[in-house]
N, C-alpha and C. Protein backbone atom coordinates (compact mmCIF):
# COMPACT_ATOMS: atom_id res chain seq x y z
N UNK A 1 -40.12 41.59 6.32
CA UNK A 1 -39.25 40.83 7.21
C UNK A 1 -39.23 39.36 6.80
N UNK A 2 -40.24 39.10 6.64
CA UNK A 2 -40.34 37.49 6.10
C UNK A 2 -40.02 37.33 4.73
N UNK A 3 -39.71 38.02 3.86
CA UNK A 3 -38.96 38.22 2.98
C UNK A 3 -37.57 37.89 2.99
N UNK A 4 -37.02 38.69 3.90
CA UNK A 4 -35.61 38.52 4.15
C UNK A 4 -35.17 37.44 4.79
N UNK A 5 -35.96 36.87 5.84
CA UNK A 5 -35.99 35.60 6.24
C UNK A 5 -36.18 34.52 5.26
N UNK A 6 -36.71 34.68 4.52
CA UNK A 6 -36.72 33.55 3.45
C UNK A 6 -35.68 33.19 1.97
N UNK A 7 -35.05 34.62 1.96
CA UNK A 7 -33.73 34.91 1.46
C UNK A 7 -32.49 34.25 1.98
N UNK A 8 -32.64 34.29 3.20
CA UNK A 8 -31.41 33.96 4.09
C UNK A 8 -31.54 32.39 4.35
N UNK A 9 -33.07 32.13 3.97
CA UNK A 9 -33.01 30.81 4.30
C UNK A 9 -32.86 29.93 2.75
N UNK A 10 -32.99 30.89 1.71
CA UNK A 10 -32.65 30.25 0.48
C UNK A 10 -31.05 29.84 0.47
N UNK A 11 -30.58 31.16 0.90
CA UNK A 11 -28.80 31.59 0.60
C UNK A 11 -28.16 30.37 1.36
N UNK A 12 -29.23 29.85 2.46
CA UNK A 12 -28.22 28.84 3.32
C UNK A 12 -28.71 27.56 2.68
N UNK A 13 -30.27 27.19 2.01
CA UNK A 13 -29.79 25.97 1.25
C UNK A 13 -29.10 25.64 0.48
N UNK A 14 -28.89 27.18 -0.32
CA UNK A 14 -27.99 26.74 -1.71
C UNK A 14 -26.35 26.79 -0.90
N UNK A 15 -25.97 27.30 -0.22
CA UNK A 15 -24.89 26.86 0.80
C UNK A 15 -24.99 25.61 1.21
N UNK A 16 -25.91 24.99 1.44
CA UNK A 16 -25.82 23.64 2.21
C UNK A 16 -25.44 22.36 0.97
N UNK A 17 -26.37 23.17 0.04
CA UNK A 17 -26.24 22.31 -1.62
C UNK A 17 -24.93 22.68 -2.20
N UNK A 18 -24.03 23.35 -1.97
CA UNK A 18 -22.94 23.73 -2.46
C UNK A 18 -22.26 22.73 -1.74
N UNK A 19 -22.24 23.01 -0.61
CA UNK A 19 -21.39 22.44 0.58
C UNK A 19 -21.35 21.00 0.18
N UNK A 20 -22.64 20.35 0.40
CA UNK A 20 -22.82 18.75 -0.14
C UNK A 20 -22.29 18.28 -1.40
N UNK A 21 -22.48 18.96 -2.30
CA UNK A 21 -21.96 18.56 -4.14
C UNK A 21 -20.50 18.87 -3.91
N UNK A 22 -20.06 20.22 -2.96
CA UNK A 22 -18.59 20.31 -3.26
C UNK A 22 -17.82 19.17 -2.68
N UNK A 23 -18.31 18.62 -1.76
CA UNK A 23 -17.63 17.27 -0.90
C UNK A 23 -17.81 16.07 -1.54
N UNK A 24 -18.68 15.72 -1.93
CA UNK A 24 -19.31 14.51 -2.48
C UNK A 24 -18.71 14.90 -3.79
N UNK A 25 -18.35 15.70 -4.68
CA UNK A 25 -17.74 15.85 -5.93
C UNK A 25 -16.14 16.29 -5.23
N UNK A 26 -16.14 16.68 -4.18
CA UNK A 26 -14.42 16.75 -4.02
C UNK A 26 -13.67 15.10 -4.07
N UNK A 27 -14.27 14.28 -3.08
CA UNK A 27 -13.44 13.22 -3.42
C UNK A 27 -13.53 12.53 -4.85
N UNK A 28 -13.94 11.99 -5.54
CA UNK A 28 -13.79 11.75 -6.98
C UNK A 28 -12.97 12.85 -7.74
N UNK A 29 -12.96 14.02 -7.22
CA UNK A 29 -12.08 14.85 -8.22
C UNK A 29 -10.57 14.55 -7.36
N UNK A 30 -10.32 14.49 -6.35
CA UNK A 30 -9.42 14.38 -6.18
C UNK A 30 -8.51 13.03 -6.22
N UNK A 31 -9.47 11.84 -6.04
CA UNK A 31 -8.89 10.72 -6.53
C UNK A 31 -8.46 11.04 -8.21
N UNK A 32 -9.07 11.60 -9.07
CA UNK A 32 -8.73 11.69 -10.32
C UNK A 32 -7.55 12.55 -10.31
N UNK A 33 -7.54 13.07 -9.42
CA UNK A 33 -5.83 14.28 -9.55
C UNK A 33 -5.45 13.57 -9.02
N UNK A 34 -5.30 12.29 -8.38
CA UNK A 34 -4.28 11.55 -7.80
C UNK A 34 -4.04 10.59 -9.01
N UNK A 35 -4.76 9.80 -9.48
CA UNK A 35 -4.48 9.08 -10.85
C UNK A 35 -3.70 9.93 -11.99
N UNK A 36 -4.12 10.92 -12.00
CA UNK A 36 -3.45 11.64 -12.91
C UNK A 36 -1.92 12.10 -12.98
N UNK A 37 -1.96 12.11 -11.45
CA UNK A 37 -0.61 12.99 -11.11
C UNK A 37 -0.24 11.51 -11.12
N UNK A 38 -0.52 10.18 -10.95
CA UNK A 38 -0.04 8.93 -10.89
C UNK A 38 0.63 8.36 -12.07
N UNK A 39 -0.18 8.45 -12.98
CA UNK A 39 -0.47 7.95 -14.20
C UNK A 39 0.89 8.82 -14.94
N UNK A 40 0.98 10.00 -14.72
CA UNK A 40 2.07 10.94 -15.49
C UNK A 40 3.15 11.07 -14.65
N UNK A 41 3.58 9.93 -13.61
CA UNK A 41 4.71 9.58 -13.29
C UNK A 41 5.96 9.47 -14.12
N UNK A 42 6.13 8.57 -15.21
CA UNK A 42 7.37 9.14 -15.95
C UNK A 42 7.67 10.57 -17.16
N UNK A 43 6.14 11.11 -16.93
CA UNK A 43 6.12 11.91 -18.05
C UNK A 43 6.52 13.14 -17.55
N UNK A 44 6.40 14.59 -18.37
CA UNK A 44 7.28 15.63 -18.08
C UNK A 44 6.78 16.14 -16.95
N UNK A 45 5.67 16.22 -16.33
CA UNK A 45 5.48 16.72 -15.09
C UNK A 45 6.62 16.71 -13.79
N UNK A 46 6.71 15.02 -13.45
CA UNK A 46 7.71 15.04 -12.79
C UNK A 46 8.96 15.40 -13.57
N UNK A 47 9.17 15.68 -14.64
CA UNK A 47 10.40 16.14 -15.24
C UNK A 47 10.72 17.40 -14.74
N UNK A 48 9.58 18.35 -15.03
CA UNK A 48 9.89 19.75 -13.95
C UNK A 48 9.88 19.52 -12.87
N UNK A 49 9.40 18.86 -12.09
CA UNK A 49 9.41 19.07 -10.88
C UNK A 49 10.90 18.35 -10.06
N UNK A 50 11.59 17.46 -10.66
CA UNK A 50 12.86 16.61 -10.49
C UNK A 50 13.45 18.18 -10.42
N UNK A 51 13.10 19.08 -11.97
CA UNK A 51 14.59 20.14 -12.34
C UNK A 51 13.62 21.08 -11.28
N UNK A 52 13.00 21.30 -10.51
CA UNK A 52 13.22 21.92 -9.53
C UNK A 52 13.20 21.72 -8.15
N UNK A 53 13.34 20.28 -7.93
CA UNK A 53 13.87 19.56 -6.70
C UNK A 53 15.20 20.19 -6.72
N UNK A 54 15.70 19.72 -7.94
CA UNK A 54 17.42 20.24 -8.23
C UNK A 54 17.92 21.09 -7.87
N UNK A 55 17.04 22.42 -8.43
CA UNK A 55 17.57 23.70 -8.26
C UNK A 55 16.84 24.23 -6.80
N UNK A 56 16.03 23.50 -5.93
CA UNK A 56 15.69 24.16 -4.42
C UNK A 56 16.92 23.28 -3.43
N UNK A 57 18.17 22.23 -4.17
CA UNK A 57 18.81 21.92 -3.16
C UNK A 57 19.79 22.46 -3.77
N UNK A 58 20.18 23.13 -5.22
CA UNK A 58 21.30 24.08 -5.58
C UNK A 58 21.08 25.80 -4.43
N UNK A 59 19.98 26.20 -4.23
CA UNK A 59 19.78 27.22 -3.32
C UNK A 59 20.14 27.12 -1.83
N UNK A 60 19.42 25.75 -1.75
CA UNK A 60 19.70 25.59 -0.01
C UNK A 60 21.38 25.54 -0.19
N UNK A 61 21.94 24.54 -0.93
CA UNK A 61 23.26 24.67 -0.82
C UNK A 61 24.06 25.53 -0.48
N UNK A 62 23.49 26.69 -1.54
CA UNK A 62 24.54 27.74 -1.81
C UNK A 62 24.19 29.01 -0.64
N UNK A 63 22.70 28.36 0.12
CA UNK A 63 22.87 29.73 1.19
C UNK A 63 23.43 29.08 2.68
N UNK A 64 23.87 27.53 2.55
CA UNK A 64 24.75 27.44 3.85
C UNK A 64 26.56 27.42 3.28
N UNK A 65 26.57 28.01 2.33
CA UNK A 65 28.19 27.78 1.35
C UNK A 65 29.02 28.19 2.32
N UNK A 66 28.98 28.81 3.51
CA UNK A 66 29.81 29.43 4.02
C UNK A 66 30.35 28.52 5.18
N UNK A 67 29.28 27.58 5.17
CA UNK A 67 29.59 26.88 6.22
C UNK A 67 30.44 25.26 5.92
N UNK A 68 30.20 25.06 4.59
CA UNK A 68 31.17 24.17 4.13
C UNK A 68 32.22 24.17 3.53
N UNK A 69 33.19 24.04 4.33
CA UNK A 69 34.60 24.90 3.88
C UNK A 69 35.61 23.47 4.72
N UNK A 70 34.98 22.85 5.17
CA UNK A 70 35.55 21.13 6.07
C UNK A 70 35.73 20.52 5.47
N UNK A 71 37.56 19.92 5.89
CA UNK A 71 37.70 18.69 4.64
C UNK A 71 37.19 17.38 5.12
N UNK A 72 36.04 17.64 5.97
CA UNK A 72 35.24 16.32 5.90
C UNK A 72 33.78 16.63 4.96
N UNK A 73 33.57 18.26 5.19
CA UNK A 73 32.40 18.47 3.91
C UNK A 73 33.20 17.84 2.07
N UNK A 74 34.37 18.06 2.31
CA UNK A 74 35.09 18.10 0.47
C UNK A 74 35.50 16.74 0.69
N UNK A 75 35.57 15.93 1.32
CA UNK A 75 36.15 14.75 1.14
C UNK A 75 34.53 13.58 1.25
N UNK A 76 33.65 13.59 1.96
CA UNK A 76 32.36 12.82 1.89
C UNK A 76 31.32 13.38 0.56
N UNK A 77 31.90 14.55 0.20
CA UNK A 77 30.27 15.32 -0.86
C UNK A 77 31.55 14.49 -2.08
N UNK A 78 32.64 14.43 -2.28
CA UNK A 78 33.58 13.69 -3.26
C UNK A 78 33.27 12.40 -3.81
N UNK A 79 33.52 11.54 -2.46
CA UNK A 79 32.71 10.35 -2.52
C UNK A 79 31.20 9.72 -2.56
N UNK A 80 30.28 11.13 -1.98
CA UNK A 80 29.30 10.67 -2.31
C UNK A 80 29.25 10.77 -4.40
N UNK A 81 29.63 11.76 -4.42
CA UNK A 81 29.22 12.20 -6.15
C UNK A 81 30.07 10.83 -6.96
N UNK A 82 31.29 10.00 -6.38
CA UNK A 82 31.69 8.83 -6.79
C UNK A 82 30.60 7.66 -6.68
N UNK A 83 30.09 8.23 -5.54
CA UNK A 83 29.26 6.57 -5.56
C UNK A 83 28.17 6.77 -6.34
N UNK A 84 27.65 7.87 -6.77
CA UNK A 84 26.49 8.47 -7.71
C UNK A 84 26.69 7.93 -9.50
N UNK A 85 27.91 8.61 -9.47
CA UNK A 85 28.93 8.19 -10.93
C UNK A 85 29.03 6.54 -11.46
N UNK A 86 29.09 6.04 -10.15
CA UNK A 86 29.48 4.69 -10.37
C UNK A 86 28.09 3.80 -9.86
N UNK A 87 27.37 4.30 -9.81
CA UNK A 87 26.21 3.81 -9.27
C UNK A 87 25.46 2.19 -9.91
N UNK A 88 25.85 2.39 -11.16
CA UNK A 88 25.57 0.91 -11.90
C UNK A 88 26.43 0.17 -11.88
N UNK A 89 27.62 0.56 -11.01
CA UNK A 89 28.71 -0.48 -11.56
C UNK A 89 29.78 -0.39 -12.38
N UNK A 90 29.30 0.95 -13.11
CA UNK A 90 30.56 1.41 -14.61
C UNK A 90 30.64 2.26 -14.47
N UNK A 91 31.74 3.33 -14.64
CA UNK A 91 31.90 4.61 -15.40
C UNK A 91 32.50 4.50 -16.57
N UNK A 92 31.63 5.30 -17.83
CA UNK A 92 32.01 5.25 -18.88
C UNK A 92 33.22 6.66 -18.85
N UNK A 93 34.17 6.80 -19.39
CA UNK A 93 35.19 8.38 -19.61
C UNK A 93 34.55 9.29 -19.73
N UNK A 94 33.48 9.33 -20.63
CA UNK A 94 32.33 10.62 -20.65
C UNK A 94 31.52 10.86 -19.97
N UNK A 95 31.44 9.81 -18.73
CA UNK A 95 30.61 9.84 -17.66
C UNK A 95 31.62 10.76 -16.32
N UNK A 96 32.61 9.92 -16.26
CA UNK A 96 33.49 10.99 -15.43
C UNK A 96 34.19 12.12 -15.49
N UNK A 97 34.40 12.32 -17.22
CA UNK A 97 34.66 13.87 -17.46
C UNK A 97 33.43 14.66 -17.05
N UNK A 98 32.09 14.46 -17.63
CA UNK A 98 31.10 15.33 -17.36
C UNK A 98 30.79 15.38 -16.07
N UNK A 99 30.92 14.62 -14.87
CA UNK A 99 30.54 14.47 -13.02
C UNK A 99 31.86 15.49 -12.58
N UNK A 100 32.77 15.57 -13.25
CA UNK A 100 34.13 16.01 -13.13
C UNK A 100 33.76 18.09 -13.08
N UNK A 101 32.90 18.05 -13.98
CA UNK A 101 33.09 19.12 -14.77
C UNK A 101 31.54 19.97 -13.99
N UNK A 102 30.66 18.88 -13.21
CA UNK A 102 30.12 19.65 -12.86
C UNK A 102 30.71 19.82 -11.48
N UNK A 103 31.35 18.71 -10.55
CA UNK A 103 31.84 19.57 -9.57
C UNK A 103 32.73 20.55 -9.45
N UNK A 104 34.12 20.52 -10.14
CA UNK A 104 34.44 21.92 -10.32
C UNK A 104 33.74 23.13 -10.94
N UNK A 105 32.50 23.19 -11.36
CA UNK A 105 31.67 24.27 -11.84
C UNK A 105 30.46 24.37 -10.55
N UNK A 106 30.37 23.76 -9.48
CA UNK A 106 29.69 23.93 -8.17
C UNK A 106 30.22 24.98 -7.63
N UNK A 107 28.88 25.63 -7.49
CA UNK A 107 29.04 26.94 -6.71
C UNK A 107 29.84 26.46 -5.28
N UNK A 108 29.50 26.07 -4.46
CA UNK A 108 29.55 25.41 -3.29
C UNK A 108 31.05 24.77 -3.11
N UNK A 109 31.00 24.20 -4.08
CA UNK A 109 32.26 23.58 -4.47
C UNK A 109 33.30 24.35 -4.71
N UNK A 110 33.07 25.29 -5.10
CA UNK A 110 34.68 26.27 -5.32
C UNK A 110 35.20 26.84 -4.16
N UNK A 111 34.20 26.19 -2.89
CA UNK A 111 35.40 26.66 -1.62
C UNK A 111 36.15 25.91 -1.62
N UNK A 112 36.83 24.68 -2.63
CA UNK A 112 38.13 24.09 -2.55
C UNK A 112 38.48 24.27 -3.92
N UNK A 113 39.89 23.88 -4.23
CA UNK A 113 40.62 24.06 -5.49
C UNK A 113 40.46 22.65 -6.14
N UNK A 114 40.18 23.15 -7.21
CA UNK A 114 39.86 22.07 -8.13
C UNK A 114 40.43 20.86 -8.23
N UNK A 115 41.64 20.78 -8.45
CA UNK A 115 42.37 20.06 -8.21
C UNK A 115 42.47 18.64 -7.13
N UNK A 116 42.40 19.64 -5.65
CA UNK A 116 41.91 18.62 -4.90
C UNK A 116 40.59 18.18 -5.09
N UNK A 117 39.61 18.23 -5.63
CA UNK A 117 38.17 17.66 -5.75
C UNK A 117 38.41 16.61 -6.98
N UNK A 118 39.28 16.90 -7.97
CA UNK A 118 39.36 16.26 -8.72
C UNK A 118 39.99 14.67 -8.98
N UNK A 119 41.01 15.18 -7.32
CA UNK A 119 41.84 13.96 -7.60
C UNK A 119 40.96 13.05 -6.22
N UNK A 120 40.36 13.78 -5.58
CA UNK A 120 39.67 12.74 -4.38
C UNK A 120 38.50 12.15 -4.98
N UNK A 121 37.74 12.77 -6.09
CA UNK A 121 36.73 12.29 -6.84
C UNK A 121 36.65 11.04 -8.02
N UNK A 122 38.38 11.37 -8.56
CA UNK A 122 38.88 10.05 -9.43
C UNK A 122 39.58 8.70 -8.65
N UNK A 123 39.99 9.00 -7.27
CA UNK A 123 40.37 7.88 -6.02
C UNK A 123 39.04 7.65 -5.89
N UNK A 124 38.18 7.40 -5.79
CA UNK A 124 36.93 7.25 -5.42
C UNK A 124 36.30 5.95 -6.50
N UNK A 125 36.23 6.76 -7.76
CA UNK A 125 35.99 6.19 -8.62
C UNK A 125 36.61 5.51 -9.18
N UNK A 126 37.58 5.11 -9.36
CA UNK A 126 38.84 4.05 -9.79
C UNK A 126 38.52 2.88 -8.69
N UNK A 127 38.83 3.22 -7.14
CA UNK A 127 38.15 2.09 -6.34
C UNK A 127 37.01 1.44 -6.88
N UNK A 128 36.14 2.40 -6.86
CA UNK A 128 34.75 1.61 -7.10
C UNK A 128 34.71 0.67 -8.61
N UNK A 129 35.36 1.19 -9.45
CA UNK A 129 35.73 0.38 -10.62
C UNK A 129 36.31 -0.79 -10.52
N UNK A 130 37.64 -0.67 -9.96
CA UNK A 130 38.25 -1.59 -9.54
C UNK A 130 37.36 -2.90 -8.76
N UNK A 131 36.64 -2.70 -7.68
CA UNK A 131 36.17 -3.67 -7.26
C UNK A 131 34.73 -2.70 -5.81
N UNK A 132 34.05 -2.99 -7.02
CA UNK A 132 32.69 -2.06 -6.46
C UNK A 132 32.21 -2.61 -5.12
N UNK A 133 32.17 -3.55 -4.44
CA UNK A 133 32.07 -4.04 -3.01
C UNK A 133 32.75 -3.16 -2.30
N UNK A 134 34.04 -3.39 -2.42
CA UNK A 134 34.77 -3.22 -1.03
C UNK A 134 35.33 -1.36 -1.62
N UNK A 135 35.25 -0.44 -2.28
CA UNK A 135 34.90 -0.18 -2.95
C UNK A 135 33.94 0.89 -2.24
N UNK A 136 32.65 0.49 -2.86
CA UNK A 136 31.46 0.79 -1.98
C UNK A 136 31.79 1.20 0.06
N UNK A 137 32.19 0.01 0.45
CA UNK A 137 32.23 0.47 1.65
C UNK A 137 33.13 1.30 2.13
N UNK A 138 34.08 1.46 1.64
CA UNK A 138 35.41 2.50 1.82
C UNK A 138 34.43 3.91 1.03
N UNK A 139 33.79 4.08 0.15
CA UNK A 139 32.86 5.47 -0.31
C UNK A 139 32.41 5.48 1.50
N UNK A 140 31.23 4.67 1.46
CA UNK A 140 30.79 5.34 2.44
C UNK A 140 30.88 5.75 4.14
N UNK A 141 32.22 5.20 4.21
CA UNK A 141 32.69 5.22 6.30
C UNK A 141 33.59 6.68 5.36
N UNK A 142 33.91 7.18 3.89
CA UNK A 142 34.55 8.47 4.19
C UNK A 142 32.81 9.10 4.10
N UNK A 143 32.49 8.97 3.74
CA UNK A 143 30.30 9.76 3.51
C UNK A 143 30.17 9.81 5.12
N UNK A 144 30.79 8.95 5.81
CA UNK A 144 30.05 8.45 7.38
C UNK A 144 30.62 10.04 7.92
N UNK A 145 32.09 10.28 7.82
CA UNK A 145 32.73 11.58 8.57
C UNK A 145 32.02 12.35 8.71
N UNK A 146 31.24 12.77 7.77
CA UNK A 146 30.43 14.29 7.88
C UNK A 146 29.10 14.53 8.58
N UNK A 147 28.67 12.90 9.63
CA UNK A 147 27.65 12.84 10.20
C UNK A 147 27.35 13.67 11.21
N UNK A 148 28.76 14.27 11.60
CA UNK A 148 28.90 14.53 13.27
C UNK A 148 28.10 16.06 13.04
N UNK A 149 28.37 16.87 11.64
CA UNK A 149 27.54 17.76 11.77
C UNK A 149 26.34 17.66 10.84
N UNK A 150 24.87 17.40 11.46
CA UNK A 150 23.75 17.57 10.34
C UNK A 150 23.72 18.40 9.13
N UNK A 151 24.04 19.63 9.08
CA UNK A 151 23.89 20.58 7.52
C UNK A 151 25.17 20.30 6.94
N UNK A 152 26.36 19.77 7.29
CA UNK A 152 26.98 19.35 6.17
C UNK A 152 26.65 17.66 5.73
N UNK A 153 26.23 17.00 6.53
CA UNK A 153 25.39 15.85 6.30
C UNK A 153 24.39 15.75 4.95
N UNK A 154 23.52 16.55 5.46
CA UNK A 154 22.56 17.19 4.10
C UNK A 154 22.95 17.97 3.09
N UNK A 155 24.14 18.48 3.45
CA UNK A 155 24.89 19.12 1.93
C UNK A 155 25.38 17.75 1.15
N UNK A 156 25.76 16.92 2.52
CA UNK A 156 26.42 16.18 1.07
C UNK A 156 25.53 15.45 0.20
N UNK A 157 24.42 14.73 0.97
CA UNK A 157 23.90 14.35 0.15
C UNK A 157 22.67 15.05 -1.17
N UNK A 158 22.68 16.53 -0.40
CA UNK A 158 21.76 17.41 -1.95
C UNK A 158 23.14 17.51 -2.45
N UNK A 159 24.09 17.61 -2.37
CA UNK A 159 25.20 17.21 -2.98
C UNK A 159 25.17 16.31 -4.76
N UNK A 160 25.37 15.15 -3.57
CA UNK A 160 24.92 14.15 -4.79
C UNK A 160 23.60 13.87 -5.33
N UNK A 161 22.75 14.65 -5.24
CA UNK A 161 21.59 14.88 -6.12
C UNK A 161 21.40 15.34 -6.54
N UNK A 162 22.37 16.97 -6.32
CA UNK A 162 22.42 17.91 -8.19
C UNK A 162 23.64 17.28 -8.49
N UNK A 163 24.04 16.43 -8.91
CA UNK A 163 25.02 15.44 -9.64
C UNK A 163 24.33 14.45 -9.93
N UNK A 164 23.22 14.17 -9.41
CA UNK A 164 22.90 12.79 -9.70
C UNK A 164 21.60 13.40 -11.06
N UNK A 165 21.31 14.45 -10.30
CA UNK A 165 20.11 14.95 -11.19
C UNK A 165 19.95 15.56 -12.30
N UNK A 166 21.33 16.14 -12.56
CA UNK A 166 21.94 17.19 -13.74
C UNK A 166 21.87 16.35 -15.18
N UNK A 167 21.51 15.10 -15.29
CA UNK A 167 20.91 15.06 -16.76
C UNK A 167 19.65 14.76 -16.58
N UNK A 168 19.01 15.24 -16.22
CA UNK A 168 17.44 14.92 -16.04
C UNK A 168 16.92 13.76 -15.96
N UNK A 169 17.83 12.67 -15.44
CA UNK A 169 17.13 11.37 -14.92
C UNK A 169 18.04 10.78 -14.30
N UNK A 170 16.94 10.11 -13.19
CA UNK A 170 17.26 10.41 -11.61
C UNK A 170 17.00 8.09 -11.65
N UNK A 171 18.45 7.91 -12.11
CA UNK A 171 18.51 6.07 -11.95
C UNK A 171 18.22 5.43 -10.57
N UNK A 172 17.53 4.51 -11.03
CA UNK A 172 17.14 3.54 -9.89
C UNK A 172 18.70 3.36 -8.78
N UNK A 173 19.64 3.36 -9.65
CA UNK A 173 20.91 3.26 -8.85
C UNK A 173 21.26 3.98 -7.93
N UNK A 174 21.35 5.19 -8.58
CA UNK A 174 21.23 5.93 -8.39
C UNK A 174 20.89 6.61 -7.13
N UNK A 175 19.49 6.46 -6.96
CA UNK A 175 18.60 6.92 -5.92
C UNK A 175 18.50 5.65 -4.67
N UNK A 176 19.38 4.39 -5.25
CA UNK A 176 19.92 3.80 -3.96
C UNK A 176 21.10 3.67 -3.65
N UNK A 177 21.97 4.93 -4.64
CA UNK A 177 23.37 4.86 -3.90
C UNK A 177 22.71 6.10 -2.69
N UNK A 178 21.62 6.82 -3.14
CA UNK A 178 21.90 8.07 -2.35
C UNK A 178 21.02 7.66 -1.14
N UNK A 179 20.47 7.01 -1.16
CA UNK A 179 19.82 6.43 0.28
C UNK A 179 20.74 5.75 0.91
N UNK A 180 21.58 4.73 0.69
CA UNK A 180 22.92 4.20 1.17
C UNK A 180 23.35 4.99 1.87
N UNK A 181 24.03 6.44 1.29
CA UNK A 181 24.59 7.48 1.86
C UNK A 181 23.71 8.24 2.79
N UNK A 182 22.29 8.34 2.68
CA UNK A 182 21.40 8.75 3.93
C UNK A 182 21.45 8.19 5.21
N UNK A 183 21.29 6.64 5.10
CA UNK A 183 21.76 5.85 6.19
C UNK A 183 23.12 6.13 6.55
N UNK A 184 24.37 5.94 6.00
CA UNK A 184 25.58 6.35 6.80
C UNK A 184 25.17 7.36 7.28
N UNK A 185 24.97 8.60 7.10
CA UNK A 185 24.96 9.77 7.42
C UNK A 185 23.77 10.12 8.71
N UNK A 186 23.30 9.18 8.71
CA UNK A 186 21.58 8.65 9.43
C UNK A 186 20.64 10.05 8.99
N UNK A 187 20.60 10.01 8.12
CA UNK A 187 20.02 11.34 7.52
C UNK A 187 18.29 10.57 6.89
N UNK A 188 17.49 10.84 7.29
CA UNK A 188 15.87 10.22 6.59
C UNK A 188 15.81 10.34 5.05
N UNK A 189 16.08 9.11 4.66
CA UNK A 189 15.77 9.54 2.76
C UNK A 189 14.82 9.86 2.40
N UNK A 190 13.77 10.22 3.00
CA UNK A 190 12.65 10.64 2.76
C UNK A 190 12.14 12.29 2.61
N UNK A 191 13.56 12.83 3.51
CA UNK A 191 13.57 14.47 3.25
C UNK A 191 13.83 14.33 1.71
N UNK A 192 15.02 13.70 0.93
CA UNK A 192 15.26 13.73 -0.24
C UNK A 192 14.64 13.34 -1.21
N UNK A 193 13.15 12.36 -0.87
CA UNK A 193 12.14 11.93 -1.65
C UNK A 193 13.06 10.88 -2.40
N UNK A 194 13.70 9.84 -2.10
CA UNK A 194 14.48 8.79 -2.43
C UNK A 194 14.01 7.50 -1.84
């Protein structure tokens, strides 16, 4: 009996010694996975993890698709992807053929005809060219329309973040045109990690 008692009382120091080293060695290991995961901030880590931010708001998108079919969903997700495009200030031609080419190739997006996306998406962007201020604020009171319902709110703006995100880097501009558009929309940029 005192055998087994002294077993059980081994099993619980080396439990107690586990317990102590695993805590007292958990924080230092985990500050080091925080440096690390810190430190490899621009490197490919967050590179996958951006391309699958991307593709978990290409899913959410495409499983409320049914519900954005409003020409206040096709007319604010338009302008947001303009103010994305134009986000520095310029669109280069190869910048708006390719923003062009992914919204008519949006799943989501083909509940309207191309056409109309195309030509509300180049009014957009010609403004903002023209004179990016005023410009800017005409993008976003049409971004403001789609507040009244929350999930097309948040469509638009994962919207403009698989547009913004589709060459694998995600511009400082960028990620404050799309907070801009969070606030109109009073949407928390913080769901979007922006």
């Amino acid at each position: 009996m005192a055998m087994w008692d002294k077993i059980k009382d081994q099993a619980k120091t080396f439990q107690q010694s586990q317990g102590t080293r695993g805590a007292s060695g958990h924080g230092p290991g985990q500050q080091g996975y925080g440096q690390q995961g810190h430190g490899g901030g621009s490197a490919s880590p967050t590179g996958g993890s951006k391309a699958q931010l991307i593709g978990l708001f290409k899913s959410q998108l495409a499983s409320v698709k049914t519900e954005l079919k409003s020409g206040a969903y096709r007319d604010a997700s338009m302008a947001m992807c303009a103010l994305v495009a134009a986000a520095d200030g310029q669109v280069e031609p190869a910048e708006r053929q390719r923003v062009e080419e992914l919204i008519v190739s949006n799943e989501v997006l083909q509940n309207f005809p191309a056409d109309q996306l195309r030509q509300r998406f180049n009014q957009h962007v010609d403004k903002l060219v023209a004179n990016f201020e005023l410009g800017r604020s005409e993008t976003l009171q049409v971004i403001a329309k789609a507040a009244k319902k929350p999930a097309e709110a948040r469509a638009v703006i994962q919207t403009g973040m698989v547009i913004a995100g589709a060459d694998g880097v995600f511009e400082p501009s960028e990620q404050y045109a799309i907070r801009e558009a969070c606030t109109a929309l009073g949407v928390p940029p913080s769901e979007f990690g922006v």
